[in-house]
N, C-alpha and C. Protein backbone atom coordinates (compact mmCIF):
# COMPACT_ATOMS: atom_id res chain seq x y z
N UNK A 1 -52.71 11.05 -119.95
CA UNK A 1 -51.50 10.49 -119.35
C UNK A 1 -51.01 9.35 -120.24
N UNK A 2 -49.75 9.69 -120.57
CA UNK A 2 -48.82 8.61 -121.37
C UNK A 2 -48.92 6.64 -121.03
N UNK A 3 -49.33 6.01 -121.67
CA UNK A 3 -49.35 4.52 -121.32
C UNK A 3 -48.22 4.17 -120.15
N UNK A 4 -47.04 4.61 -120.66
CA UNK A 4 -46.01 3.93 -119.91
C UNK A 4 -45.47 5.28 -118.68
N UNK A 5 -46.41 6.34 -118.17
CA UNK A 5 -45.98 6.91 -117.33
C UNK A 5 -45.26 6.24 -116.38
N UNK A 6 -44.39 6.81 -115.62
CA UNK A 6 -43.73 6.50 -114.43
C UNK A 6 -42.44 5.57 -114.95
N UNK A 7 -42.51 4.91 -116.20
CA UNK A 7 -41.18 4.15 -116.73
C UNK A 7 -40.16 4.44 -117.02
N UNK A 8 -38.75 4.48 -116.88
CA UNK A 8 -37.86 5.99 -117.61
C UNK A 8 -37.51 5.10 -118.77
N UNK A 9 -37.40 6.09 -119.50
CA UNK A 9 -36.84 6.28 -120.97
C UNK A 9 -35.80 5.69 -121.04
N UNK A 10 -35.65 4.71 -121.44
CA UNK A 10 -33.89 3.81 -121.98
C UNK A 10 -33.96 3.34 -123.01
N UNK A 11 -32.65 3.99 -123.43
CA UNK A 11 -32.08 3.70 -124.93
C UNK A 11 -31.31 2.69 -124.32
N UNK A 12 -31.82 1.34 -124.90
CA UNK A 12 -31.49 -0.06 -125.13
C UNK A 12 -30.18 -0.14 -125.81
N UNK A 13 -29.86 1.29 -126.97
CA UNK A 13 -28.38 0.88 -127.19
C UNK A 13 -27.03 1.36 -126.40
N UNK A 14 -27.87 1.92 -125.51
CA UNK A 14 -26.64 2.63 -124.69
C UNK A 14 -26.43 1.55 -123.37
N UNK A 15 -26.86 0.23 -123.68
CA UNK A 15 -26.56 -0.95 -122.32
C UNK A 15 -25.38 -1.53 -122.40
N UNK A 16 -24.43 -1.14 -121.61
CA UNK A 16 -23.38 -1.98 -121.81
C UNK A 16 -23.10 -3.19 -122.94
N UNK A 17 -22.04 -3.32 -123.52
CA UNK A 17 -21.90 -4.68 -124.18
C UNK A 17 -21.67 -5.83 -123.35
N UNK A 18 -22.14 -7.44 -123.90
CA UNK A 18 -22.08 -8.41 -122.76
C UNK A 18 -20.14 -8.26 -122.93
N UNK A 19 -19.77 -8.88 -121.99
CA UNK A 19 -18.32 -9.06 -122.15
C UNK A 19 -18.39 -10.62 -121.94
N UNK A 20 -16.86 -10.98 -123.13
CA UNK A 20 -16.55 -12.14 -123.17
C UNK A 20 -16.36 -13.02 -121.79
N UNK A 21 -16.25 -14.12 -121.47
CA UNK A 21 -16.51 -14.89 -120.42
C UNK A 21 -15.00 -15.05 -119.94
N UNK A 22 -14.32 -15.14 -119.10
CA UNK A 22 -13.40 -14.68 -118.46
C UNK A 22 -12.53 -16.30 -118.58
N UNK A 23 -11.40 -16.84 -119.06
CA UNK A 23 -10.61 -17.99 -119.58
C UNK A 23 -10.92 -18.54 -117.78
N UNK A 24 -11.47 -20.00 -117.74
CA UNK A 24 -11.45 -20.50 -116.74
C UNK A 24 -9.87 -21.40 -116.43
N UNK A 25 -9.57 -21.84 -117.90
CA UNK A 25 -8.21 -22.33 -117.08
C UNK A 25 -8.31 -23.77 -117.64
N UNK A 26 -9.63 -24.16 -117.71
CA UNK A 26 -10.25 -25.73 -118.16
C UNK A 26 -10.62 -25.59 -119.96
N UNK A 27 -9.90 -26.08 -120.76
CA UNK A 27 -10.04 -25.73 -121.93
C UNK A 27 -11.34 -26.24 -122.54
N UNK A 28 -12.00 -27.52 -122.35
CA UNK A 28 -13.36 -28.03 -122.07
C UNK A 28 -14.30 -26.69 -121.83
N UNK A 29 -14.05 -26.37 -120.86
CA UNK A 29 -15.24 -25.29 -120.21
C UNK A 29 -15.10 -23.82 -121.26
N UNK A 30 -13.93 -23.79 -121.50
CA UNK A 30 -13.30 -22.26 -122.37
C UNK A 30 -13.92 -22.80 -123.59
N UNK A 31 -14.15 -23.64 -124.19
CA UNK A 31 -14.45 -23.78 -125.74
C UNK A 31 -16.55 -23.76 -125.47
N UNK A 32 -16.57 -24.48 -124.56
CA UNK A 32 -18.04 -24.29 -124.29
C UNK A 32 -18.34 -22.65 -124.26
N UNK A 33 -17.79 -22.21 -123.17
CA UNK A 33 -18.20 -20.70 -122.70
C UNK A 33 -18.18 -20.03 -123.87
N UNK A 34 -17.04 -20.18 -125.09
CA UNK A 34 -17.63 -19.69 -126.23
C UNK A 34 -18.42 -19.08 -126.44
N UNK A 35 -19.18 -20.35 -127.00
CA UNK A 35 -20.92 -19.99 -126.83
C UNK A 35 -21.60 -18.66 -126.98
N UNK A 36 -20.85 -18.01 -125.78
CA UNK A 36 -21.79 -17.33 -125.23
C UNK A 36 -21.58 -15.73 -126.74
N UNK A 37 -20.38 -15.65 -126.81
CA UNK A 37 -20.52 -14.76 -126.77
C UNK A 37 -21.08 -14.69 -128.73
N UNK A 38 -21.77 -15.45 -129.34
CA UNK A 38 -22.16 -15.69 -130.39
C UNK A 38 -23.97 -15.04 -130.29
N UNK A 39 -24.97 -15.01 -128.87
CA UNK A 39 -25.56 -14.64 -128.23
C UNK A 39 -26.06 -13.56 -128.56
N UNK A 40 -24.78 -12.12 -128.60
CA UNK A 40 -25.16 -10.67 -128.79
C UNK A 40 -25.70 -10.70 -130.35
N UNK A 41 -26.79 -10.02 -130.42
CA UNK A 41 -27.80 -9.64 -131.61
C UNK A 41 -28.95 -10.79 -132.05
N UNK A 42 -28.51 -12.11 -131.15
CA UNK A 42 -29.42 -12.92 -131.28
C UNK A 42 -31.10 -12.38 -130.60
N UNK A 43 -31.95 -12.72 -131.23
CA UNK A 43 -33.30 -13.18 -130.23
C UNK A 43 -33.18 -13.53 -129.18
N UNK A 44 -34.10 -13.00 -127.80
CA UNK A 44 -33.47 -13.74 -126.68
C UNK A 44 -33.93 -15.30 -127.02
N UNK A 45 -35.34 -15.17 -127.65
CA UNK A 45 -36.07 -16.74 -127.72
C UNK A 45 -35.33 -17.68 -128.31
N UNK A 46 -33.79 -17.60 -129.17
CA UNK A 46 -32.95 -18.13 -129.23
C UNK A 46 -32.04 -19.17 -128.31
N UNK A 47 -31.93 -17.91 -127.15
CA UNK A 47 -30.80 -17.95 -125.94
C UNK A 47 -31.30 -18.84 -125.32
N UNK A 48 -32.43 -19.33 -125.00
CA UNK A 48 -32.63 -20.68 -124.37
C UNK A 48 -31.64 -22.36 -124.95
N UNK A 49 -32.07 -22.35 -126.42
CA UNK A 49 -31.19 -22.94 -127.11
C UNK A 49 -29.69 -23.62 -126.24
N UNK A 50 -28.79 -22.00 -126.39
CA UNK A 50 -27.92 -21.80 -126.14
C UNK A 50 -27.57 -22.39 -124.97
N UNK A 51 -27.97 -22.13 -124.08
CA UNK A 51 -27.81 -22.05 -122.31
C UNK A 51 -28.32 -23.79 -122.35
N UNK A 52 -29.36 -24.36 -122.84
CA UNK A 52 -29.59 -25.50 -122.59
C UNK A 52 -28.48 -26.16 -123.31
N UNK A 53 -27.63 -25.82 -124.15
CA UNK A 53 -26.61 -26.75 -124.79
C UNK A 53 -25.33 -27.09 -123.61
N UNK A 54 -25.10 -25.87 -123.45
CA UNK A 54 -23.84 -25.14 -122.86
C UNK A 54 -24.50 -25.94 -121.40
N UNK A 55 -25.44 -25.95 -120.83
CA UNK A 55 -25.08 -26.74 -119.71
C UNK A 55 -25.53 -27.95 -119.42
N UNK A 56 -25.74 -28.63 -120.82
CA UNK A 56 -25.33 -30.31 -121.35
C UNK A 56 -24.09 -30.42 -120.95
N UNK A 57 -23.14 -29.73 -121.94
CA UNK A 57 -21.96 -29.78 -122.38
C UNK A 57 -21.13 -29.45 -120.98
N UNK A 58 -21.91 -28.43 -119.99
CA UNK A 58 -20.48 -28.23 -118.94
C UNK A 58 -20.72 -29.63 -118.17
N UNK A 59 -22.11 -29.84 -117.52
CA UNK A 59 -22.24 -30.81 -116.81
C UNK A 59 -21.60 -32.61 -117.27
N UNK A 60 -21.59 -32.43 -119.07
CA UNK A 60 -20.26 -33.33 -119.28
C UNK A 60 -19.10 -33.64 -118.72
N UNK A 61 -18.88 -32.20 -118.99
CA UNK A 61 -17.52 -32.10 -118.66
C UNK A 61 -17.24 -32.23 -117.10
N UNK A 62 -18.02 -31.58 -116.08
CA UNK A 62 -18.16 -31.69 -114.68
C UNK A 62 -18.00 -33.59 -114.48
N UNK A 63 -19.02 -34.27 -115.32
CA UNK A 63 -19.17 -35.56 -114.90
C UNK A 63 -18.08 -36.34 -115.34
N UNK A 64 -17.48 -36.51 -116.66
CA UNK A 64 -16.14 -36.46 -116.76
C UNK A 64 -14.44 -36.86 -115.64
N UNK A 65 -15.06 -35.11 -115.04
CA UNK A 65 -13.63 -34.77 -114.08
C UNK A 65 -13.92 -35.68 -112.80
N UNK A 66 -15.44 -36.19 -112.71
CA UNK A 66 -15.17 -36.48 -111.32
C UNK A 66 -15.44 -38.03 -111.14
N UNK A 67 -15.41 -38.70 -112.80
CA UNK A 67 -15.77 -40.20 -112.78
C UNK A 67 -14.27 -41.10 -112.76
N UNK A 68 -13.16 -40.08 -112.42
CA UNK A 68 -12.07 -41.07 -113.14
C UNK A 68 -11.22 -40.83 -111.49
């Protein structure tokens, strides 16, 4: 019996592409969300990086909108 019985077979390239992050409207948040989409073909062990920047940078911006 096969190691990975019972697992189905997926071709990893047939997974959807991520799609770009949808324009929030807040140009702050739109230049952050960026980001993301630089991501595809990266390492995931990268993507931590990423995600820890990006929510420096939103929670900036969050703290920002609501100090004034």
């Amino acid at each position: 019996m096969p190691e990975n019985a019972g697992v189905p077979d997926v071709d990893l390239d047939d997974r959807a592409a991520p799609v770009a992050p949808t324009p929030t409207g807040h140009d702050d948040v739109d230049a952050l969300l960026t980001e993301l989409e630089g991501l595809r073909g990266t390492p995931v062990a990268e993507h931590v990086a990423v995600f820890e920047r990006l929510h420096l940078g939103l929670r900036g911006v969050l703290d920002a909108s609501t100090a004034g």
